[in-house]
Structures are given as structure tokens and as C-alpha cells.
Protein backbone atom coordinates (compact mmCIF):
# COMPACT_ATOMS: atom_id res chain seq x y z
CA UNK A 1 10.44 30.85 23.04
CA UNK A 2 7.17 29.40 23.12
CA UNK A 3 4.81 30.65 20.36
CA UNK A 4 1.10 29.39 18.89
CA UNK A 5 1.67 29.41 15.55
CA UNK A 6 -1.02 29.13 12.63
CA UNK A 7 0.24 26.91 9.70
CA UNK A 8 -2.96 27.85 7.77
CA UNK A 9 -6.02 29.27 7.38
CA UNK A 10 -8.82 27.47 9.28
CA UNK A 11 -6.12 25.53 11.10
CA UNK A 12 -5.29 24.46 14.62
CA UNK A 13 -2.81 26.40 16.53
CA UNK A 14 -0.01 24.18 17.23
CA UNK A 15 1.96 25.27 20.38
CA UNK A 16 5.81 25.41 19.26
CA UNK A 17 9.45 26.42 20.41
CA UNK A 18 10.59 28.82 17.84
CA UNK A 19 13.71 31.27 17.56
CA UNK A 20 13.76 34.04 20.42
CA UNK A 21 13.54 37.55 18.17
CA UNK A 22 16.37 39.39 18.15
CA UNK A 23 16.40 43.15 17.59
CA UNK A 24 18.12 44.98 14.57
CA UNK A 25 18.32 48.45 13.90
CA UNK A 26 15.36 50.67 14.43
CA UNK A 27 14.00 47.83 15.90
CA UNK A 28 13.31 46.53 19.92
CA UNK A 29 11.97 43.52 21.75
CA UNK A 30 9.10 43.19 24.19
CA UNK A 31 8.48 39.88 26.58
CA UNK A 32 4.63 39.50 26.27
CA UNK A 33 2.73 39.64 29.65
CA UNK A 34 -0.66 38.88 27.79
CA UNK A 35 -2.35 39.37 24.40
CA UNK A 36 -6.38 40.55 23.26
CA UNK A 37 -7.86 38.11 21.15
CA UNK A 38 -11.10 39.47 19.04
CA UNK A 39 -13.04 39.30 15.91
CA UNK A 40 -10.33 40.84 14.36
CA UNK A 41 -7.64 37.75 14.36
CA UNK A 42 -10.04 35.02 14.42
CA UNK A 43 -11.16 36.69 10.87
CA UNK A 44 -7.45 35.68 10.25
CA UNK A 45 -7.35 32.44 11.10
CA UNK A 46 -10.56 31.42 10.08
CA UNK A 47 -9.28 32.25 6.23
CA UNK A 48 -11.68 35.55 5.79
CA UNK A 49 -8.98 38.12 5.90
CA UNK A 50 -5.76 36.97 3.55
CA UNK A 51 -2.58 36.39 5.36
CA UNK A 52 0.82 34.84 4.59
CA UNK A 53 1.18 31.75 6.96
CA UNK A 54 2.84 30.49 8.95
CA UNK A 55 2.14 33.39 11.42
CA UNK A 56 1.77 34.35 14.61
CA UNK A 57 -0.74 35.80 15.04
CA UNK A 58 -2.13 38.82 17.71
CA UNK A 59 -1.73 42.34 18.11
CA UNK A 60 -3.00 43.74 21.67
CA UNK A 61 -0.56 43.13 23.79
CA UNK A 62 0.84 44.29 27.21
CA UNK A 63 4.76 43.86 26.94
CA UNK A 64 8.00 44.84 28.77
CA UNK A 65 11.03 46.15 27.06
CA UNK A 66 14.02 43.46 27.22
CA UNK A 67 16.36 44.74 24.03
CA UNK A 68 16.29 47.75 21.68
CA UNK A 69 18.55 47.65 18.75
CA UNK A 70 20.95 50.19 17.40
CA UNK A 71 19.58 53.73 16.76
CA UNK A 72 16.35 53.54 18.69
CA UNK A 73 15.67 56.38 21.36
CA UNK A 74 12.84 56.81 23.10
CA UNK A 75 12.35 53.16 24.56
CA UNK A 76 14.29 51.55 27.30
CA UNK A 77 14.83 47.96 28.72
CA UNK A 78 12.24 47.86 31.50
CA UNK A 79 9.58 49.92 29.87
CA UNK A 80 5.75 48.56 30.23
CA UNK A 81 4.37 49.14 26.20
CA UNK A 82 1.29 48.00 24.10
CA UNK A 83 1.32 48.42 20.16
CA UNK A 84 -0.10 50.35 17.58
CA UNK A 85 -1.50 47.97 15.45
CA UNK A 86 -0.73 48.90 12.00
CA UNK A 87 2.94 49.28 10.93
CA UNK A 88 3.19 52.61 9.12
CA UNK A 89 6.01 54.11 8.40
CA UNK A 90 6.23 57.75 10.98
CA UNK A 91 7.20 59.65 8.00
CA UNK A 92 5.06 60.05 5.31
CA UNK A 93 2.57 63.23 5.02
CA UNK A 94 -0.38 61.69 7.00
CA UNK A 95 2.14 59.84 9.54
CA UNK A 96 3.68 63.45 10.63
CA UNK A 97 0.05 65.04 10.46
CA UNK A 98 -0.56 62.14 13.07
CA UNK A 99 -3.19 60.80 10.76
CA UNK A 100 -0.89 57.18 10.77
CA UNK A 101 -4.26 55.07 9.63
CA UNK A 102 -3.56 56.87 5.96
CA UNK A 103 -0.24 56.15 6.38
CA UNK A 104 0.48 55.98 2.65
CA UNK A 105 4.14 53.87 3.25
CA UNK A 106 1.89 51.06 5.62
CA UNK A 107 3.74 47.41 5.77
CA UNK A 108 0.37 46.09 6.89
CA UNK A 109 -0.43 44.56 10.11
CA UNK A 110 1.15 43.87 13.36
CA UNK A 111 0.10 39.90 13.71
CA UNK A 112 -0.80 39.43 9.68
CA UNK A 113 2.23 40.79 7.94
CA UNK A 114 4.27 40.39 10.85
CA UNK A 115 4.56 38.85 13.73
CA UNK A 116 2.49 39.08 16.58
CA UNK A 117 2.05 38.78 20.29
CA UNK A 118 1.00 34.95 20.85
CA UNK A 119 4.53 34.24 21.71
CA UNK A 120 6.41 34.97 25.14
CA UNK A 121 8.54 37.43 22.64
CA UNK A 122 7.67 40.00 20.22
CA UNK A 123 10.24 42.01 17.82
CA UNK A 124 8.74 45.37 15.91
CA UNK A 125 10.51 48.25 14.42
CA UNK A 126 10.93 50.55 17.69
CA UNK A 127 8.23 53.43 16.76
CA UNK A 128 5.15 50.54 16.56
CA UNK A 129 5.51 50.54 20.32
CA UNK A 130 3.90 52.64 22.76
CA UNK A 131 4.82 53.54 26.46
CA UNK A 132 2.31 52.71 28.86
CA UNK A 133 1.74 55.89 31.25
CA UNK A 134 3.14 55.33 34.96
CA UNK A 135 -0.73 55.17 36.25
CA UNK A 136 -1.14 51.83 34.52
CA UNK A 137 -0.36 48.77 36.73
CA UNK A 138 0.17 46.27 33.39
CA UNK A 139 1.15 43.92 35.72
CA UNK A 140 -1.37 43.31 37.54
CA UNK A 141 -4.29 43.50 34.87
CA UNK A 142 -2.19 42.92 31.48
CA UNK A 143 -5.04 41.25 29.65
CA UNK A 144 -7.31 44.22 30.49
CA UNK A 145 -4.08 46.76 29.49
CA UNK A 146 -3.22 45.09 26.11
CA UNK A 147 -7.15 45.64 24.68
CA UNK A 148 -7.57 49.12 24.95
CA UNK A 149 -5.48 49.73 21.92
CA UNK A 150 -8.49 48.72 19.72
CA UNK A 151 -11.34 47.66 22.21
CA UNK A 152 -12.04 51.01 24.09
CA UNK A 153 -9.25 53.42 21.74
CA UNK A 154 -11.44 52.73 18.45
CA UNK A 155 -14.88 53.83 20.12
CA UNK A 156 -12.96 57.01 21.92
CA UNK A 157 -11.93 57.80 17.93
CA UNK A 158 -15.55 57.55 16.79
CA UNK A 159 -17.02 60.02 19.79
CA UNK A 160 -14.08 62.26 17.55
CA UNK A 161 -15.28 61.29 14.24
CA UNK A 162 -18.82 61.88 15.29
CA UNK A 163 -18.88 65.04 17.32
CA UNK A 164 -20.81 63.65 19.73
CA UNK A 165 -21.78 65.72 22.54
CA UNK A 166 -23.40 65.32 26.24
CA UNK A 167 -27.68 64.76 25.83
CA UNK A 168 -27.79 63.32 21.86
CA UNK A 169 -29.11 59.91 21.26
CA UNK A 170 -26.68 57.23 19.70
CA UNK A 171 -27.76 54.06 18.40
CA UNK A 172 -25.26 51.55 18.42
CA UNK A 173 -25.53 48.64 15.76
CA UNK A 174 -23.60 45.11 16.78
CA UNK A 175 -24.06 46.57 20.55
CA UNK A 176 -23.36 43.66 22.04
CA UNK A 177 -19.67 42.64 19.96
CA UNK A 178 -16.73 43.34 21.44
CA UNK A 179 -16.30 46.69 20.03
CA UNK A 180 -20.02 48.11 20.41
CA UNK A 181 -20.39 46.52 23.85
CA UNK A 182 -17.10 49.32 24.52
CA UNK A 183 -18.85 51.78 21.92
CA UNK A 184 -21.82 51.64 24.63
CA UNK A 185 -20.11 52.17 27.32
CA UNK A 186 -17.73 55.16 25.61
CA UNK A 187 -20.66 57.09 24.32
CA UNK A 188 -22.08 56.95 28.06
CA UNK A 189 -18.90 58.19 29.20
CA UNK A 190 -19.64 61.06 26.68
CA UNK A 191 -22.75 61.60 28.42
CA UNK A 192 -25.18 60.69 25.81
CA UNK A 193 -28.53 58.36 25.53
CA UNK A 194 -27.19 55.33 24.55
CA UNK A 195 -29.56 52.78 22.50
CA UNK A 196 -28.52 49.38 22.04
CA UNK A 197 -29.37 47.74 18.88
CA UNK A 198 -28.35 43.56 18.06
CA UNK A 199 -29.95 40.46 17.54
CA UNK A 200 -28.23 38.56 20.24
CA UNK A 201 -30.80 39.16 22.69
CA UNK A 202 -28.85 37.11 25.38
CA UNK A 203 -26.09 40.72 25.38
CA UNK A 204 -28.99 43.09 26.28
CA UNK A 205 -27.92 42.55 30.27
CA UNK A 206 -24.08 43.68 29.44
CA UNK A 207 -25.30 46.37 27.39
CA UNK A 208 -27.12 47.66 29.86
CA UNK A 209 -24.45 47.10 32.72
CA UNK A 210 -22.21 49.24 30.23
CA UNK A 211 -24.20 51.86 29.63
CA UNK A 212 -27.36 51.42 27.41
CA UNK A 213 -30.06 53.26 28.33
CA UNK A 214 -32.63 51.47 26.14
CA UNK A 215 -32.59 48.49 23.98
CA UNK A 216 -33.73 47.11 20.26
CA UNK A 217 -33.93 43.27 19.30
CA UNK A 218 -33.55 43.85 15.23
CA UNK A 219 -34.51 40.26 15.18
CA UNK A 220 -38.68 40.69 16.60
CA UNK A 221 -38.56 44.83 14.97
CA UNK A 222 -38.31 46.96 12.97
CA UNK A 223 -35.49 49.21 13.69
CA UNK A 224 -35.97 52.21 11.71
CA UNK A 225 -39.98 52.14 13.09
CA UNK A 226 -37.94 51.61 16.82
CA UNK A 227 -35.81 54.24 16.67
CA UNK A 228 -38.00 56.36 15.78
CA UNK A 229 -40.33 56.01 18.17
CA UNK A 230 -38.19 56.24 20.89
CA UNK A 231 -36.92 59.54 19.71
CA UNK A 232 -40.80 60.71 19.40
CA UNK A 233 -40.20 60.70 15.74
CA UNK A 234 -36.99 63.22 15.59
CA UNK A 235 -34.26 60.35 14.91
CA UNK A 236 -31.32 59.47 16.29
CA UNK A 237 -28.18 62.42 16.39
CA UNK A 238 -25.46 59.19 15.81
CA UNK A 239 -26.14 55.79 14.51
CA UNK A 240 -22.73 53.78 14.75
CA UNK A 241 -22.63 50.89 12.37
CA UNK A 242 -20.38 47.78 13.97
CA UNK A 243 -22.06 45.19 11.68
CA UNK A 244 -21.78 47.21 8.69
CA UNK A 245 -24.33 45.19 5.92
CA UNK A 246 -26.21 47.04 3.85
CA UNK A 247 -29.39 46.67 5.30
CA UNK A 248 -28.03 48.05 9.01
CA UNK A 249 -26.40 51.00 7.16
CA UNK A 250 -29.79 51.52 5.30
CA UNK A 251 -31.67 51.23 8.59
CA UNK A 252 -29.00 53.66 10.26
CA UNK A 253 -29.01 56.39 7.55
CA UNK A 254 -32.89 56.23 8.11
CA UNK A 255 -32.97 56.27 11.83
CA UNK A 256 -31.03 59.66 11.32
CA UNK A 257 -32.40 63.23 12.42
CA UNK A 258 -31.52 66.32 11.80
CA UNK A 259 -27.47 66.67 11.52
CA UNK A 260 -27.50 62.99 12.11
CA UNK A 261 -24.46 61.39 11.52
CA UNK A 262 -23.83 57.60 10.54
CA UNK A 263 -20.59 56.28 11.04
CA UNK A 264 -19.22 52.88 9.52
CA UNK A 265 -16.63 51.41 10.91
CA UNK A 266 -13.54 50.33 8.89
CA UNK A 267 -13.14 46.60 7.63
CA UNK A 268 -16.75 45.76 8.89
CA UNK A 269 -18.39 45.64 5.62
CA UNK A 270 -15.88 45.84 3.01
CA UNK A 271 -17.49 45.49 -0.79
CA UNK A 272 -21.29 46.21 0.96
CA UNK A 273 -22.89 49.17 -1.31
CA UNK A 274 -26.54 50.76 0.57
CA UNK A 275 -28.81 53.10 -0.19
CA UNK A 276 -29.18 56.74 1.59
CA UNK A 277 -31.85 59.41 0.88
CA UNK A 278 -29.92 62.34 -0.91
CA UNK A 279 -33.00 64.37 0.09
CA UNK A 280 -32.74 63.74 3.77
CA UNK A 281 -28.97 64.27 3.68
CA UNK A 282 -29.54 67.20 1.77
CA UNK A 283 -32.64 68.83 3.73
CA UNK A 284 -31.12 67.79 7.39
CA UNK A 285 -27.69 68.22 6.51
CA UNK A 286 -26.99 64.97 7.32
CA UNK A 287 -23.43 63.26 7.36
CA UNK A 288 -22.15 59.43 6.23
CA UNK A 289 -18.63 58.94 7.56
CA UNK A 290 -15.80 56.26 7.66
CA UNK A 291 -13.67 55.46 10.61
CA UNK A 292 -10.30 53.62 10.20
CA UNK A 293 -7.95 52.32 13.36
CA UNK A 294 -7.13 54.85 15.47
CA UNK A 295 -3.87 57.34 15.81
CA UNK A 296 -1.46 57.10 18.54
CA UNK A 297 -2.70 59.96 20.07
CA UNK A 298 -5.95 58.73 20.47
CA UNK A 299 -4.50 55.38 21.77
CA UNK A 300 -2.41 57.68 24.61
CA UNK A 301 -5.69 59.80 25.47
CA UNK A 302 -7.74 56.41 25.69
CA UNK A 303 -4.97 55.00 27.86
CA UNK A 304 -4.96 58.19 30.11
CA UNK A 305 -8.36 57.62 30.78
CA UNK A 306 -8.05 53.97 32.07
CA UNK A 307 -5.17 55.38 34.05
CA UNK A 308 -7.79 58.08 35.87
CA UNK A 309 -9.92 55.89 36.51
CA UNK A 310 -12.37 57.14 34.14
CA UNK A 311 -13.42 53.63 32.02
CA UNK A 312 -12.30 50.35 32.16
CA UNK A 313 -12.70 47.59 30.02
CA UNK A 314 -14.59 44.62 30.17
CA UNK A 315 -12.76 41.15 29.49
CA UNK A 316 -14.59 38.40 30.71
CA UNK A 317 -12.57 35.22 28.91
CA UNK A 318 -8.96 35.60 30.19
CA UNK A 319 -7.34 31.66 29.36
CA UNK A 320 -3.77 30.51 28.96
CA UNK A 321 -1.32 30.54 25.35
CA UNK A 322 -1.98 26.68 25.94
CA UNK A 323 -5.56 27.50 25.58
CA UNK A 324 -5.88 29.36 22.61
CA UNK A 325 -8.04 27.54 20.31
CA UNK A 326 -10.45 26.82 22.74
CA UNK A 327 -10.58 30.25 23.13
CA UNK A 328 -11.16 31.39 19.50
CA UNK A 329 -13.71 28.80 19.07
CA UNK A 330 -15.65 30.69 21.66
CA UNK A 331 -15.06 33.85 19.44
CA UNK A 332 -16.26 32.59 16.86
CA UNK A 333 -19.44 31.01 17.78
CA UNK A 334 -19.72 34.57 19.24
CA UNK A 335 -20.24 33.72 22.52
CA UNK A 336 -17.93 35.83 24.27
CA UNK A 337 -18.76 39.31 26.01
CA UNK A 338 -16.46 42.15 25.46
CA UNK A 339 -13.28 40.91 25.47
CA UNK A 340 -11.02 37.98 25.75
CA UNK A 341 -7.57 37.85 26.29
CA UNK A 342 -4.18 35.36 26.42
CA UNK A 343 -1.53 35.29 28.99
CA UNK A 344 1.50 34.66 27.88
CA UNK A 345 4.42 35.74 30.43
């Protein structure tokens, strides 16, 4: 099969013919129609997250069913599937609480310890995949299909993790990424004011077009002083943190109103410490929380959704497997909106 395959960190991908998977016990193979590519793998290849090369990398994919292995039940040859992206085990305590982010049993990644879907062939153990609903035509939009998994499932998880609810304010920090461009246009689903907060002023017009009601350059203001005022001094009820430094979590924990709740999103800002007001938390009853990946159920709701019609998400850099580091050099100059995507059947 044809794979792009990453010798190295901060490498080219070089285009190769490598081994077709072939599926063991517990185990089943999808062809790959297309594949997401975000923040999240080009932190792989460009050498800031540690992983065991060579690799193939890539995680969101639309697939097809074309073996199972001995044992498995629940898939058939034929069946349209995306992937949960971490590969826990479906057994431990948090796994059968479907809570399979805590998975205490995880093997890591799909794409980094395994892997992943920038081949014409993937091969996971059989529970990793997930059916795609009958509503979802994968094949005509499989590089929209294969990015809700993270793109629009990880902002449906924080609407959870948040309790937000119809008419509260949400400021969304790193609105215009590929993730809070999605978070924007979630929470507006959710039917709440939506603020838009970034320094790449050239993303307020997609923010808007998704959903933000109002906007914030932090690069000419100061956001707390912003925020504020645009909430006639009250606060925000939900700042989501996408960039995740300490001064954005400082300047979200002090945007916060009454039962204000800051969420930081996992991996974003690993080793950053910040200040909060134990006061304020205390006097408002205010509430930091962490957000990990999302659980299969919340991947099947969020794909329900897209199915009714309901969201839809926005990938506006679909290229070739031939084009792939073209691709990621866009990502990482950050100059894609929303999404991008591969295809690869």
C-alpha cells in the first residue's frame, strides 16, 4: 500500500510502498477514504510531542471495513468507521464506566504509538473503531466525516464538562484554531453568547461566520478589562482555554463571574502553572476544570448530530496523500481555518 511515512522528527514525509496490514485476532482492517490533519500531528512531526519513528502518522480518519480477524464481533466487511483516538484497553474500571480517556491500561495513541491513517490501509485492535451511523454519507464528504472525532466531538465534551446552558456568555481563548473555531460554533449550537478571543486578527471573519457574537484582539487589549466590559462588569459564565499559557488561564480565571467556570483543555499547556484568586473561587463559587479526549459516547452523540443536520464542520484545506507536507507546512505557519484534511482512497 501506499503510505507517508515520517523517518524523524522535523522530517519530510517520504511517500512509500509498505506491507498491506493484515488483521490478527481482536484486530480488523479499514481502507482509508481520507484522514484530518491538525495541530495535533504536526506537534508530532515537528519533534514537540515524543514519538517512536518511523511512523505513520494520523488519526481522523473515514475508513471502510475490508478484514476483521478472528474473535471480533461487532464489525463487518463493508462497514463505513472513524476511530477513537486513543487505544485503551475496554476493560479497565474507567473503560467500562465509559470514562476511556482515564483508561488506566492505555497503549497510547492511534498515529504515535501505532499506526495511523496516512496510508490507503489501517490495522487497529477491533474495539478502536467506531461505526459510522447510516445518516452519514462518508463517501461523499470523508474529509469532513473523519474530523469530527476530535474537531467538533472535543468541543461537544466541553459544553458537558462545563454545564453550559442556553443565554450564558462563553469566551473562547485560541478562537480562531482549529478546535476553538468548532468550540465557537458548538457553544452557539448550545445557544449561548459566544465571544471570540485570539490574536490572529485575520480569523475574526470565520469566527463570526461560526458563531461569535462579539470579538477580542488580545494583541491591541486587555482581555480581562474586555471581557468585562462587555458583560457590564458581571464576567463571563465559561471561559474555554485552547491556548492554555499561563497568562490566558490567568486572564480566564479573572474574566470569570459568578459560578464561572474555566476549562483547560488537555495537552494544550502541559508543565504551565497560573495563578487564580482563592477568594473569588471561594466567594463566587467558582470552578477550574480539565478536559481530556473525549469518550465514545460523546464521539456517537457528536456524530448523530452531523447526521441531523444539526452542525457541520468546517474544512477548508482538503489536498492529496501526495500533498502532505505542503499541507502541514500550512499548519504550522497556522494559516489554515478549521480544518484540513488528506484523501487517501
Amino acid at each position: 500500500m501506499k503510505a507517508m511515512v515520517l523517518k524523524g522528527a522535523n522530517t519530510p514525509f517520504e511517500l512509500m510502498e509498505v506491507p498491506d496490514p493484515v488483521a490478527s485476532a481482536g484486530e480488523a482492517v479499514a481502507r482509508v477514504l481520507a484522514c484530518g490533519s491538525g495541530l495535533t500531528i504536526q506537534h508530532m512531526k515537528a519533534g514537540r510531542v515524543p514519538t517512536a519513528f518511523p511512523r505513520i502518522i494520523g488519526h481522523e480518519i473515514t475508513g471502510e471495513i475490508v478484514s476483521i480477524g478472528p474473535g471480533v464481533t461487532g464489525l463487518a466487511v463493508g462497514d463505513g468507521v472513524t476511530a477513537y483516538y486513543y487505544l485503551n484497553c475496554g476493560h479497565c474500571r474507567w473503560c467500562v464506566a465509559n470514562l476511556e480517556p482515564l483508561c488506566v491500561n492505555t497503549g497510547g495513541n492511534v498515529g504515535r504509538d501505532c499506526d495511523g491513517g496516512y496510508a490507503q490501509y489501517i490495522k487497529l485492535p477491533a474495539h478502536i473503531f467506531i461505526k459510522l451511523p447510516e445518516g452519514l454519507d462518508y463517501n461523499a464528504h470523508p474529509a469532513e466525516i473523519g474530523v469530527i472525532t476530535d474537531a467538533l466531538a472535543t468541543p461537544y465534551k466541553v459544553l458537558r464538562r462545563a454545564r453550559i446552558k442556553a443565554g450564558e456568555t462563553v469566551a473562547v481563548f485560541g478562537a480562531g484554531g482549529g478546535l476553538g473555531i468548532h468550540q465557537v460554533m458548538m457553544a452557539k449550537w448550545a445557544r449561548a453568547r459566544v465571544i471570540a478571543v485570539d490574536v490572529a486578527r485575520d480569523k475574526f471573519d470565520a469566527c463570526r461566520k461560526a458563531g461569535a457574537d462579539e470579538v477580542v484582539d488580545a494583541s491591541t487589549c486587555d482581555v480581562v478589562e474586555a471581557l468585562l466590559d462587555m458583560t457590564r462588569g458581571q464576567g463571563v459564565d465559561v471561559a474555554i482555554d485552547y491556548v492554555s499559557k499561563a497568562s490566558t488561564l490567568e486572564a480566564g480565571a479573572k474574566a470569570l463571574g459568578i459560578h464561572g467556570r474555566l476549562v483547560t483543555l488537555a495537552g494544550a499547556g502541559q508543565g504551565q502553572h497560573f495563578r487564580a484568586s482563592a477568594r473569588d473561587m471561594l466567594l463566587k463559587e467558582q470552578d477550574l476544570l480539565g478536559s481530556r479526549y473525549v469518550t465514545r459516547t460523546e464521539i456517537l452523540e457528536t456524530l448523530d448530530l452531523v447526521a441531523r443536520g444539526e452542525v457541520w464542520p468546517l474544512v477548508s484545506d482538503i489536498r492529496l496523500l501526495e500533498d502532505a507536507e505542503a499541507l502541514h507546512e500550512r499548519l504550522e505557519r497556522g494559516q489554515v481555518t478549521g480544518r484540513a484534511a488528506l484523501l487517501i482512497g
